[in-house]
N, C-alpha and C. Protein backbone atom coordinates (compact mmCIF):
# COMPACT_ATOMS: atom_id res chain seq x y z
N UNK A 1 135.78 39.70 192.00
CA UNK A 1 134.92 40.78 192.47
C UNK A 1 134.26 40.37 193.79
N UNK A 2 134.08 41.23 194.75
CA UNK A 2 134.00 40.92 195.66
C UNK A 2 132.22 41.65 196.09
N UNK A 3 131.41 40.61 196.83
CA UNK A 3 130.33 40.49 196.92
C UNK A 3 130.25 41.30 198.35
N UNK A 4 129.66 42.51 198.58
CA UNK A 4 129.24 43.01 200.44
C UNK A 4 128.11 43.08 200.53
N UNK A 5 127.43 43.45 201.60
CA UNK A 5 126.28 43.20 201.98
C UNK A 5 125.74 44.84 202.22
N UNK A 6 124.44 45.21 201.97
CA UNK A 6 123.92 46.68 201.91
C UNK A 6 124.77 47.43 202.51
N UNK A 7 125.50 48.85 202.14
CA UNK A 7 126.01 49.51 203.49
C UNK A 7 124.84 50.21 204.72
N UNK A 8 125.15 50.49 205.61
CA UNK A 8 124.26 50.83 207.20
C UNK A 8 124.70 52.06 207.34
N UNK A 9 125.93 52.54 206.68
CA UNK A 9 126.76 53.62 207.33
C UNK A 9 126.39 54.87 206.45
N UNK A 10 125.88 56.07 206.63
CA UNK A 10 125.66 57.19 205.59
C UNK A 10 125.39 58.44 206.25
N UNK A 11 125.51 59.52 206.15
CA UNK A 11 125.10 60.86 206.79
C UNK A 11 123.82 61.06 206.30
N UNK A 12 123.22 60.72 205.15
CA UNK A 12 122.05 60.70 204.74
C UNK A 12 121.44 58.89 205.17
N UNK A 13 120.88 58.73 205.70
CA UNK A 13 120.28 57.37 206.20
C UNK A 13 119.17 57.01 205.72
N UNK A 14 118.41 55.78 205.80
CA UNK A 14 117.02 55.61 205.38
C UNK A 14 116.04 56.52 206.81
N UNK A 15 116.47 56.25 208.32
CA UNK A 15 115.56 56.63 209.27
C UNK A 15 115.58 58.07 208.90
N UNK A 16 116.47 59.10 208.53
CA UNK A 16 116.09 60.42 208.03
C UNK A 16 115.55 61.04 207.53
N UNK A 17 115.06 59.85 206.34
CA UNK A 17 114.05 60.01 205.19
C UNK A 17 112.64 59.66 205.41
N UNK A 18 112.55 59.11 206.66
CA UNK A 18 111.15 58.88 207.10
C UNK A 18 109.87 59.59 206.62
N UNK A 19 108.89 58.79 206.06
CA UNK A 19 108.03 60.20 205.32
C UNK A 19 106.83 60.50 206.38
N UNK A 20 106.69 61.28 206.66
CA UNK A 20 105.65 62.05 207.17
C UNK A 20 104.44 61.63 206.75
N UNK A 21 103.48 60.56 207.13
CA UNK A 21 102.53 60.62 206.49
C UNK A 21 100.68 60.46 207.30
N UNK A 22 100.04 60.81 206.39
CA UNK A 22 98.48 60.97 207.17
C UNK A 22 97.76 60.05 208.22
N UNK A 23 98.20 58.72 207.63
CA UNK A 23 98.13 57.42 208.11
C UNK A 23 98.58 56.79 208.44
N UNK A 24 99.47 55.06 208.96
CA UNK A 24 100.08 54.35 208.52
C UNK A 24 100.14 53.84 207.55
N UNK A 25 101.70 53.69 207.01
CA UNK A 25 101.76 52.86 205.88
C UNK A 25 103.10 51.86 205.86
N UNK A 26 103.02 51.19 205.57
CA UNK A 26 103.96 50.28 205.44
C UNK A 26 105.53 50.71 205.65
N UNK A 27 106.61 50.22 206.41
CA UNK A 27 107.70 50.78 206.78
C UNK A 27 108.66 51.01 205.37
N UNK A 28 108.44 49.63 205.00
CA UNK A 28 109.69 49.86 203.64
C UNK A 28 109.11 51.28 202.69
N UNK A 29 107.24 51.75 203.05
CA UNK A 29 107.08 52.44 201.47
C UNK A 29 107.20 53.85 202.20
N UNK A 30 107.15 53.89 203.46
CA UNK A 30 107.66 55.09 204.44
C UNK A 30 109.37 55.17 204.43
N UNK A 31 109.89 54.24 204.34
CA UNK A 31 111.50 54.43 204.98
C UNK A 31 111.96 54.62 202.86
N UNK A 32 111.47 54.30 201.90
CA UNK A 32 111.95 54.55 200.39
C UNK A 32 112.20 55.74 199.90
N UNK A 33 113.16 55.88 199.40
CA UNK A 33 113.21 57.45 199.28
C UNK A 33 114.42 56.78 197.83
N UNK A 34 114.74 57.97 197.04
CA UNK A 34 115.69 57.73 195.74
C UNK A 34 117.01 58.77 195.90
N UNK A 35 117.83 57.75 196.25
CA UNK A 35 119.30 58.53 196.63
C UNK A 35 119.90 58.91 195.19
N UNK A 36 120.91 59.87 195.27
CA UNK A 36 121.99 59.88 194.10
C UNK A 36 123.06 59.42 194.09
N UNK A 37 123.66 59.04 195.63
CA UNK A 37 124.93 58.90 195.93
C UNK A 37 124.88 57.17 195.97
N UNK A 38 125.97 56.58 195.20
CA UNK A 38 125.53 55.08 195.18
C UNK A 38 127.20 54.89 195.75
N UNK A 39 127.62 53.72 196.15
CA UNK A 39 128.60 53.21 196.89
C UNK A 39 129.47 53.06 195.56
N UNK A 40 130.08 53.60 194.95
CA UNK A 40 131.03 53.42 193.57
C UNK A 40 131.86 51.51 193.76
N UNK A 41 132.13 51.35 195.12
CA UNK A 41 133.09 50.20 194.69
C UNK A 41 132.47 49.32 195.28
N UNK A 42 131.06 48.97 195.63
CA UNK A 42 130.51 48.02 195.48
C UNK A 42 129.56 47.40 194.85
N UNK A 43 129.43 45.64 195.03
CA UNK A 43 128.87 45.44 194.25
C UNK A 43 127.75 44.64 195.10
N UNK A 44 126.53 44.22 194.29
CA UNK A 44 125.29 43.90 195.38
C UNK A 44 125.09 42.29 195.09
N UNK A 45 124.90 41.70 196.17
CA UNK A 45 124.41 40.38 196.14
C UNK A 45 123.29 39.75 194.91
N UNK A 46 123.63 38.94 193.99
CA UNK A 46 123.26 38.59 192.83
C UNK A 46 121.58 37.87 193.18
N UNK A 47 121.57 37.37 194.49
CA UNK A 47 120.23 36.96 195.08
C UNK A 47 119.39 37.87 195.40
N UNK A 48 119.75 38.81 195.46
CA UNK A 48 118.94 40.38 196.05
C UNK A 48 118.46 40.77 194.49
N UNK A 49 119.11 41.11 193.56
CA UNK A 49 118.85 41.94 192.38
C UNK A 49 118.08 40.52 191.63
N UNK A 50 118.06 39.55 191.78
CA UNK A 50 117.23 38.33 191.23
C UNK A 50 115.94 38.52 191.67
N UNK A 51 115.96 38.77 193.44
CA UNK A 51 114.52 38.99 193.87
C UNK A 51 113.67 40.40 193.55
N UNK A 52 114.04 41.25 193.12
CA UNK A 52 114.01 42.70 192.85
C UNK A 52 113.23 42.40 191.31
N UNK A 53 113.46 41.84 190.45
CA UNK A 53 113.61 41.21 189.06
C UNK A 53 112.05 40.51 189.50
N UNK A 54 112.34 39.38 190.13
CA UNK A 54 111.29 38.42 190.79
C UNK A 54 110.07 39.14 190.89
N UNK A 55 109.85 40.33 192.00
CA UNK A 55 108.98 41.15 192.41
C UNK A 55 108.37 41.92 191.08
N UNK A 56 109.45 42.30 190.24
CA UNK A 56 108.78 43.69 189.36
C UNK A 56 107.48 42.13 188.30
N UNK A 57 108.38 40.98 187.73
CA UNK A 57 107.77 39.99 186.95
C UNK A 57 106.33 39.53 187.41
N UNK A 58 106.26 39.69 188.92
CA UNK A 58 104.88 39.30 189.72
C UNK A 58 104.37 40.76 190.12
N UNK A 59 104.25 41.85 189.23
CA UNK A 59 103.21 43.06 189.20
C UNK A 59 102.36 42.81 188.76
N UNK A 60 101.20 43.09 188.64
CA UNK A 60 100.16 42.66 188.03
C UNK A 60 99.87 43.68 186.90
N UNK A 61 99.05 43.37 185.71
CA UNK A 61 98.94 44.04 184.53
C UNK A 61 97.85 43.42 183.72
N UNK A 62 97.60 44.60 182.78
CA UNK A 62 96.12 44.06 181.50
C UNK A 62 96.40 43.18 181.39
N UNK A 63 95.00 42.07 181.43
CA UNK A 63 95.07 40.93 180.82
C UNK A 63 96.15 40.09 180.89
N UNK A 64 96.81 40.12 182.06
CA UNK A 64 98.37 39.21 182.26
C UNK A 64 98.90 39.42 180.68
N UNK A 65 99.16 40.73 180.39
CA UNK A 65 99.60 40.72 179.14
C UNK A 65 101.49 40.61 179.43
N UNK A 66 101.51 41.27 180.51
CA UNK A 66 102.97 41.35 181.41
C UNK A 66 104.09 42.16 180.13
N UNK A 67 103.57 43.45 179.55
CA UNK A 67 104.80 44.43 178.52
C UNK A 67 105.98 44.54 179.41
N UNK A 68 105.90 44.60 180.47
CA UNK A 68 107.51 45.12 180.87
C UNK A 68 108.73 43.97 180.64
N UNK A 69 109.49 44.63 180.38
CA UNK A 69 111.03 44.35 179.63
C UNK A 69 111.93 45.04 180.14
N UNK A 70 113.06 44.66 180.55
CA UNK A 70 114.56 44.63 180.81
C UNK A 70 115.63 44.81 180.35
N UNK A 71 116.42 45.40 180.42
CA UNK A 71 117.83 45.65 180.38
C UNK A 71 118.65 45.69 181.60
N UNK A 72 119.30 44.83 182.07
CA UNK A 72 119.58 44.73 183.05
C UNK A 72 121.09 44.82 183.07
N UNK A 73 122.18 45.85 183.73
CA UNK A 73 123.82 46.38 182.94
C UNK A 73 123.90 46.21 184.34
N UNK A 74 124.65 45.39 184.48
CA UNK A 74 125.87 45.20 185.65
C UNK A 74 127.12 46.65 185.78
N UNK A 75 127.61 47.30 186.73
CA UNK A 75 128.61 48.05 186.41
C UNK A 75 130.10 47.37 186.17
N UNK A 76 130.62 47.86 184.95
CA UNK A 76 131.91 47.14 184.66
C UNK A 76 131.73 46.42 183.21
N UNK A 77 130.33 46.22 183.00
CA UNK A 77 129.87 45.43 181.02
C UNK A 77 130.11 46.63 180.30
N UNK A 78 129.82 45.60 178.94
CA UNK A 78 129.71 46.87 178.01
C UNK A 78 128.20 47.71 178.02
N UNK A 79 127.30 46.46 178.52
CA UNK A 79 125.78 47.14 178.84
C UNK A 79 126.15 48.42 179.65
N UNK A 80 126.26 47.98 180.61
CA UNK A 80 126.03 49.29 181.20
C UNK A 80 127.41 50.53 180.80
N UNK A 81 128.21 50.24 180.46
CA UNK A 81 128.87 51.35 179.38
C UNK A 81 127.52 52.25 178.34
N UNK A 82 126.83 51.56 177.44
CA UNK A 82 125.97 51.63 176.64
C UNK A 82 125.02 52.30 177.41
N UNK A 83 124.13 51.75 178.39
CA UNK A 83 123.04 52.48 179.00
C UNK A 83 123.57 54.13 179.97
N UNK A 84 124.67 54.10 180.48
CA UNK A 84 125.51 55.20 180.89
C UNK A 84 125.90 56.13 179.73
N UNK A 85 126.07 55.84 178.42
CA UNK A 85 126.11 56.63 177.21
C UNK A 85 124.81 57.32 177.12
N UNK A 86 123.87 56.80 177.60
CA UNK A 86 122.37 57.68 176.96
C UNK A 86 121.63 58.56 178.17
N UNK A 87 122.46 58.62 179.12
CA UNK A 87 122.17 59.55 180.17
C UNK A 87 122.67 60.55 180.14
N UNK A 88 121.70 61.96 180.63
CA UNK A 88 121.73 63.13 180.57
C UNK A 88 122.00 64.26 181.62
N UNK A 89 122.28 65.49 181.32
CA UNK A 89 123.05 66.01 182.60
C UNK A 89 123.27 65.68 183.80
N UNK A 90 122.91 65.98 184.83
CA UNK A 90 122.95 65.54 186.07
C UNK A 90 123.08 64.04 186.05
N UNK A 91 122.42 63.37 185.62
CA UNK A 91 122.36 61.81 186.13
C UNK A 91 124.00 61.45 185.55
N UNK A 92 124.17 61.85 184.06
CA UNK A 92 125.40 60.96 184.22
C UNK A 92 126.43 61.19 184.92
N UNK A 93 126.64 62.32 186.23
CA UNK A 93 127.29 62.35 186.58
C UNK A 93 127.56 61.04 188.15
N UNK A 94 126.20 61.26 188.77
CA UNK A 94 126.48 60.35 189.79
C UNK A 94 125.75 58.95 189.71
N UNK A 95 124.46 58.61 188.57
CA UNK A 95 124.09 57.06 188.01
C UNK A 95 125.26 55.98 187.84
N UNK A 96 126.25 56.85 187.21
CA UNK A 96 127.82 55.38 186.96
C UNK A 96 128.01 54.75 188.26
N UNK A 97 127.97 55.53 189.20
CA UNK A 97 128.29 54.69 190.64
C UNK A 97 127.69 53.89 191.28
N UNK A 98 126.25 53.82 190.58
CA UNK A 98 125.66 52.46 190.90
C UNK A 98 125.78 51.25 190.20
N UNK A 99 125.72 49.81 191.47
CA UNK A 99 125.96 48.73 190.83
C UNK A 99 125.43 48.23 189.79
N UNK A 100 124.32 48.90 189.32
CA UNK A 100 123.30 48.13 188.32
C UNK A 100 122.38 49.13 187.91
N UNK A 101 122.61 49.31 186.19
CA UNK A 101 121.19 50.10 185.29
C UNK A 101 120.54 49.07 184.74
N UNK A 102 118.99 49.44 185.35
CA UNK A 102 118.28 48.82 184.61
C UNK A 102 117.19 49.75 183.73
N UNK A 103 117.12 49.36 182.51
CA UNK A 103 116.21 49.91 181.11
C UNK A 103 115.25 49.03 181.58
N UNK A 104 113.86 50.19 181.85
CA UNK A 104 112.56 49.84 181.88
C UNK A 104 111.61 50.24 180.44
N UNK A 105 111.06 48.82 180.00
CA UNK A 105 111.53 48.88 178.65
C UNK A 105 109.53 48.59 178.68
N UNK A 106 108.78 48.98 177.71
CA UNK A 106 107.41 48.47 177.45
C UNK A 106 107.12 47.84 176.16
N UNK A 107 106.79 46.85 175.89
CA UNK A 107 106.70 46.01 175.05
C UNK A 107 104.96 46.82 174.65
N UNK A 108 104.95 47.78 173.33
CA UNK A 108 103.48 48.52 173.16
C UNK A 108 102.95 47.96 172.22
N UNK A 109 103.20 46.66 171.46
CA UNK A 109 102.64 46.11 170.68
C UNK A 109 102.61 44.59 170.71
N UNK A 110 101.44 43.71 170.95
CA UNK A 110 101.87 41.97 171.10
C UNK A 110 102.53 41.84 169.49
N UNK A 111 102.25 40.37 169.56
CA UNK A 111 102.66 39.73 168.85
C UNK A 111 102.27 39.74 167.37
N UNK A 112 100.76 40.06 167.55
CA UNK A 112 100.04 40.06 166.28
C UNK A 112 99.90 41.30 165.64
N UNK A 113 100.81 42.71 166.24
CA UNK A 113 100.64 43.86 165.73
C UNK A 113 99.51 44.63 166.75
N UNK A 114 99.10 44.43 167.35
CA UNK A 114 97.82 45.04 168.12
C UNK A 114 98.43 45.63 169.09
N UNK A 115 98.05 46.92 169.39
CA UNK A 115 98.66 48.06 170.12
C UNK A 115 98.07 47.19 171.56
N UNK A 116 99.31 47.61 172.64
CA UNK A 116 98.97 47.50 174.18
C UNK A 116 98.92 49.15 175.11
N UNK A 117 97.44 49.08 174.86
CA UNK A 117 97.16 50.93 175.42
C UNK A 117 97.82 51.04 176.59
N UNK A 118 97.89 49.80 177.83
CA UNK A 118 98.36 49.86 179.12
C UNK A 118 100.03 49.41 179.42
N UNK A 119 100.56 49.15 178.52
CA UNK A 119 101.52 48.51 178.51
C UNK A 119 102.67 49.57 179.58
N UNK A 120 102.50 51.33 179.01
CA UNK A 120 103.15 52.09 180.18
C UNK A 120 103.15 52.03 181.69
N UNK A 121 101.49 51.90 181.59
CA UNK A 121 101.09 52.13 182.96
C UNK A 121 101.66 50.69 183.91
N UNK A 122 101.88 49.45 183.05
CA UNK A 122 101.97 48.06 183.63
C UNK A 122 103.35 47.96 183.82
N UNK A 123 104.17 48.75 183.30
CA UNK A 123 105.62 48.86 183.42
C UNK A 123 106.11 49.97 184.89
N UNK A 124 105.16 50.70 185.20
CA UNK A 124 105.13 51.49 186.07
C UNK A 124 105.26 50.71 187.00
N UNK A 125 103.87 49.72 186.99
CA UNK A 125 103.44 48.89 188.30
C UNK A 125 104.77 47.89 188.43
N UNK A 126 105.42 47.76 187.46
CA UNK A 126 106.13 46.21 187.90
C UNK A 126 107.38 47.11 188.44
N UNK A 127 107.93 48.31 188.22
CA UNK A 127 108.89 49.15 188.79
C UNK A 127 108.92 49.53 189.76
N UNK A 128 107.75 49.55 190.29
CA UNK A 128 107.04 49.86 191.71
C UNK A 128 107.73 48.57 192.37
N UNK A 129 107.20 47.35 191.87
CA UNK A 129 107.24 46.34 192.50
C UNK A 129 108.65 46.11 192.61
N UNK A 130 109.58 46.35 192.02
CA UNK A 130 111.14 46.28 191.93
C UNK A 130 111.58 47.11 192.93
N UNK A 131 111.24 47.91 193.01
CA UNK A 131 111.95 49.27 193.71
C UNK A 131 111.25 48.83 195.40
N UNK A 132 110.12 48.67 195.82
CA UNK A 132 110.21 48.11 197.08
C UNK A 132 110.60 46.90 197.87
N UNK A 133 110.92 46.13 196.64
CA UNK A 133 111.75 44.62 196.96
C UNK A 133 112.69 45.20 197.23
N UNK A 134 113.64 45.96 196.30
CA UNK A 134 114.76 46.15 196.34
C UNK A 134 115.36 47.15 198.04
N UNK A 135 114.28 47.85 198.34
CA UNK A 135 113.96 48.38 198.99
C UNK A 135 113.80 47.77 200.52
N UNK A 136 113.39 46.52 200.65
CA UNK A 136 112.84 46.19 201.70
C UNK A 136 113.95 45.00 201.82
N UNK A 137 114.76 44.58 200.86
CA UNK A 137 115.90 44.26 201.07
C UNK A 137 117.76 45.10 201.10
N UNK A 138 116.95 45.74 201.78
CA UNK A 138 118.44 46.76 202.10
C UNK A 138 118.95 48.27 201.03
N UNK A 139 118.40 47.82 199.50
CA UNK A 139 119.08 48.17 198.41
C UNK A 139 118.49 50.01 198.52
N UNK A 140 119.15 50.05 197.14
CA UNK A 140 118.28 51.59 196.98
C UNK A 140 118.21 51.81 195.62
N UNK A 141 117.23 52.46 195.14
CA UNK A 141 117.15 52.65 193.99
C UNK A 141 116.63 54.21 193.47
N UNK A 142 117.02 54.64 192.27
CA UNK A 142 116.43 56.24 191.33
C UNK A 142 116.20 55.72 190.24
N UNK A 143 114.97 55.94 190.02
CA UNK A 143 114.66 55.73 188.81
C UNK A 143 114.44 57.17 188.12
N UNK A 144 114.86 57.11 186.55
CA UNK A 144 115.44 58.18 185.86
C UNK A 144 114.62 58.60 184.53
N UNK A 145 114.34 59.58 183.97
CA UNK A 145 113.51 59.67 182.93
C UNK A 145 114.43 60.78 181.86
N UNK A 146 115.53 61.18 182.31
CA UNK A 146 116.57 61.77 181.92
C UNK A 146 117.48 61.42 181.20
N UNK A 147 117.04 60.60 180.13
CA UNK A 147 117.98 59.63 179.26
C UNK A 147 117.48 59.51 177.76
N UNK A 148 118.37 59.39 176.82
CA UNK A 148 117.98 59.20 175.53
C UNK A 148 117.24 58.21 175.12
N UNK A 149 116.44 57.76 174.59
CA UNK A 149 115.38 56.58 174.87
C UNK A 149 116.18 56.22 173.52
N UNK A 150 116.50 57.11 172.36
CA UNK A 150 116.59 56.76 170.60
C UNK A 150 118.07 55.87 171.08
N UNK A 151 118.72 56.45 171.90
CA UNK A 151 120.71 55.83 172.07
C UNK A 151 120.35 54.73 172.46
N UNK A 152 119.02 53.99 173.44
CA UNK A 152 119.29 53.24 174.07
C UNK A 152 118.90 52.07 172.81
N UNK A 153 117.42 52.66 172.26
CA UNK A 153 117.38 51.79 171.48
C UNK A 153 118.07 51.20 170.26
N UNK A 154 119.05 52.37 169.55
CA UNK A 154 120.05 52.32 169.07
C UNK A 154 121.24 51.12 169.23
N UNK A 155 121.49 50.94 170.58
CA UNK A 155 122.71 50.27 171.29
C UNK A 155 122.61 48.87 171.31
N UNK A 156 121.29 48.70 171.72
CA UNK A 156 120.73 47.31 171.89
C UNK A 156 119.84 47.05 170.97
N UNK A 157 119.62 47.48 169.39
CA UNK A 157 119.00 46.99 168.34
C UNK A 157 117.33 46.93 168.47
N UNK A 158 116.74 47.90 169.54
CA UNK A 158 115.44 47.25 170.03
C UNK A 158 114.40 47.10 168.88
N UNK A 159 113.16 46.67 168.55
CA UNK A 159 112.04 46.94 167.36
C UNK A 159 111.61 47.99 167.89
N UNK A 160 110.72 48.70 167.12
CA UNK A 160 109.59 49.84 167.52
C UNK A 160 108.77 49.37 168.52
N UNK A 161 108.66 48.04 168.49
CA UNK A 161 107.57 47.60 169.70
C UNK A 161 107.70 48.00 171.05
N UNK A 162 109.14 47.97 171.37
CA UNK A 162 109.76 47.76 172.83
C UNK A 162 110.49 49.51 172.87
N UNK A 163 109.57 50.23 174.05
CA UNK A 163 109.31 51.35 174.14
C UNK A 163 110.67 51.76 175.17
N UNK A 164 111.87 52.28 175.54
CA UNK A 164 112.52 52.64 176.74
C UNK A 164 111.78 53.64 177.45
N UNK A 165 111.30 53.36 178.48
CA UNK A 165 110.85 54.50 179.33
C UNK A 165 111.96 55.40 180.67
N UNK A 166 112.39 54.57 181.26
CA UNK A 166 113.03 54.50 182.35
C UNK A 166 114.39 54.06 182.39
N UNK A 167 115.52 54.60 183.21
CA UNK A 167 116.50 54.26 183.82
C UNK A 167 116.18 53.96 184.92
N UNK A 168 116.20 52.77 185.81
CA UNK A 168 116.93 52.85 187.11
C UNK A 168 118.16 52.22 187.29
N UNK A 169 118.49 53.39 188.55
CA UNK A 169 119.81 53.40 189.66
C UNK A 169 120.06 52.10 190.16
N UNK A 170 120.37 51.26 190.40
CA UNK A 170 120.13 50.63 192.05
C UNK A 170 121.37 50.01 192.52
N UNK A 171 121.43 50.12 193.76
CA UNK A 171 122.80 49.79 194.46
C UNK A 171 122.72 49.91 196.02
N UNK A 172 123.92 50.23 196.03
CA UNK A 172 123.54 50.65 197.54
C UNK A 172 124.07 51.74 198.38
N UNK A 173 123.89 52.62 199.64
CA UNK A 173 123.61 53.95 199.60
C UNK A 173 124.85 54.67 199.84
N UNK A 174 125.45 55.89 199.59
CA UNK A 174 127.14 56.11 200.48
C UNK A 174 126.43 57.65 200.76
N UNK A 175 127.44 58.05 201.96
CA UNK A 175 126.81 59.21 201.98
C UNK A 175 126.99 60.48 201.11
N UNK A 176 125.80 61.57 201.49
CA UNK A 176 125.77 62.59 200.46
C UNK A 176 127.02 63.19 200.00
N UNK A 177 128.19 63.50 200.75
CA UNK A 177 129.24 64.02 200.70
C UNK A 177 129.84 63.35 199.84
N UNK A 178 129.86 62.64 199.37
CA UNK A 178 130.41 61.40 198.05
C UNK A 178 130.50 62.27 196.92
N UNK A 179 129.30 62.68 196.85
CA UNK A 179 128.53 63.20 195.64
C UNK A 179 129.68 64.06 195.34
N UNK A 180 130.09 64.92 193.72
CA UNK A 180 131.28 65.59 193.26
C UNK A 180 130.45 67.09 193.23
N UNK A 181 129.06 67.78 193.83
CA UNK A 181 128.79 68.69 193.07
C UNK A 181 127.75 68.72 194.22
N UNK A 182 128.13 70.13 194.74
CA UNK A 182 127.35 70.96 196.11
C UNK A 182 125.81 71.47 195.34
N UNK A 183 125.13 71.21 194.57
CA UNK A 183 123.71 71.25 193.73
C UNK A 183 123.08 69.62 194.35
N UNK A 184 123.88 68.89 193.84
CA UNK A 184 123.87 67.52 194.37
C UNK A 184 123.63 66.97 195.85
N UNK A 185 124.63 67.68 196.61
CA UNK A 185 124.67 67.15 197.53
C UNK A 185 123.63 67.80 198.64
N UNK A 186 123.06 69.07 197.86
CA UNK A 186 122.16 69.70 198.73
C UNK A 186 120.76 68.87 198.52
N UNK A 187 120.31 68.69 197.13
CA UNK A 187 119.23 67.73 196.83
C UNK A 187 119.16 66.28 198.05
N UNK A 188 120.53 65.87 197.78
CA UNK A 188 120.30 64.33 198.53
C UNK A 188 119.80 64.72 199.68
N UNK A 189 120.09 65.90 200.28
CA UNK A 189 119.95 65.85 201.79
C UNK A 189 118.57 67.00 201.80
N UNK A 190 118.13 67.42 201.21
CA UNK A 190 116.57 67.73 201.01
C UNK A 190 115.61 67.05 201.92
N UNK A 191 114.85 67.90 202.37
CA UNK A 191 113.42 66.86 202.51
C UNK A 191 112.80 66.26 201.81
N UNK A 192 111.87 65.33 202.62
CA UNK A 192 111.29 65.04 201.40
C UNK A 192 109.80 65.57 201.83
N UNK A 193 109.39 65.45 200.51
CA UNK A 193 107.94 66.41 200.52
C UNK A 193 106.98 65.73 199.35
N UNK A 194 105.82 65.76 199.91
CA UNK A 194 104.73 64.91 198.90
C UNK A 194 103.34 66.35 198.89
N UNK A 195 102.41 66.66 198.19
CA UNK A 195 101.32 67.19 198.23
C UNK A 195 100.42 66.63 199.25
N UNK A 196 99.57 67.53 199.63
CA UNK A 196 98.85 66.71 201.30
C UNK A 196 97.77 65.83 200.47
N UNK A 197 97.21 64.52 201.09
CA UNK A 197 96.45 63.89 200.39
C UNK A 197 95.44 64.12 199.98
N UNK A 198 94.62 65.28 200.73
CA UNK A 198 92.98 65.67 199.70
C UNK A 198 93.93 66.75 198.93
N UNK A 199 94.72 66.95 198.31
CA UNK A 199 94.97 67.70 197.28
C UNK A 199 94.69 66.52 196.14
N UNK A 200 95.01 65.14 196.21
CA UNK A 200 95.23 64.63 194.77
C UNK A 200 93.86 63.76 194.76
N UNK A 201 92.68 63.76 195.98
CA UNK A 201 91.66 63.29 195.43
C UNK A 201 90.52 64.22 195.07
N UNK A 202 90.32 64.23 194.04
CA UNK A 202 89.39 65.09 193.37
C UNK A 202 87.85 64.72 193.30
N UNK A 203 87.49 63.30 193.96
CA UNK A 203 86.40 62.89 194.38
C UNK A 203 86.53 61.96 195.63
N UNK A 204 85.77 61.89 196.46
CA UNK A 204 86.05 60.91 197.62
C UNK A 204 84.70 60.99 198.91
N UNK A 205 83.86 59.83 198.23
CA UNK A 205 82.80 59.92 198.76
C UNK A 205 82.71 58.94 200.10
């Protein structure tokens, strides 16, 4: 199997996706955006998706309680056969073409039985932290909420403790025209659009 390096080449680009925003903000969290169209026949540098991994493990969370958990399916395992089984309309059509699903998984109970109230929200943060590593090293990522959580846990034997929240995508980008389905390919190439920022503060003294 043969190892390439991010593709550069796309009709949909990262500089296209540039977000519009009030202030400055950081290039990688301005230039991030969540493609559908993933490069089907490649595969991503094993040092990149280590550091991606790296980043989400150093999020910060309650009490360094650190709930987030992994599933991490290479394309071509039986994992990611399995995690591609529990995806739902749209996604399973163009998610297979990325190099790598990862199950964002929350660990909602320690050890001793005692519920972890934050354990969602800390799985959020460390996904965050994945997705702009991954991000700021070339990659791209969608993260997915469009998936059977019961199949996944099903597949991989999980306890009740360990919650599936999330699919992500990640790979790297091909252009929109890839995509098998003109619904699709109009989305990828969408704007992008956020609510203006005093819409989401409701106090701000």
């Amino acid at each position: 199997m043969t190892i390439t390096a991010p593709s550069t080449t796309s009709s949909t680009s990262t500089e296209q996706r540039l977000a519009e925003t009030s202030a400055p903000i950081h290039e990688t969290l301005a230039t991030r955006w969540s493609p559908r169209s993933f490069e089907a026949n490649e595969t991503i540098d094993e040092s990149l998706l280590t550091a991606a991994l790296e980043a989400a493990r150093w999020a910060p969370s309650a009490a360094n309680t650190q709930p987030a958990r992994f599933i991490v399916a290479r394309r071509g395992s039986e994992a990611f056969e399995k995690v591609a089984a529990s995806l739902m309309g749209f996604n399973s059509v163009w998610a297979t073409n990325a190099a790598v699903l990862i199950v964002g998984i929350a660990e909602t109970v320690d050890a001793e039985g005692k519920p972890r109230p934050w354990a969602e929200y800390d799985l959020g943060q460390a996904l965050a932290h994945l997705s702009f590593q991954a991000h700021a090293d070339g990659l791209h990522v969608h993260q997915m909420g469009g998936f059977v959580a019961a199949s996944i846990s099903e597949a991989f034997d999980l306890p009740e403790s360990l919650k599936p929240l999330t699919v992500t995508a990640l790979g790297t980008l091909a252009p929109a025209e890839a995509l098998p389905d003109d619904t699709l390919i109009a989305r990828e190439s969408a704007p992008r659009t956020r609510l203006p920022l005093d819409e989401l503060l409701l106090v701000s003294e």
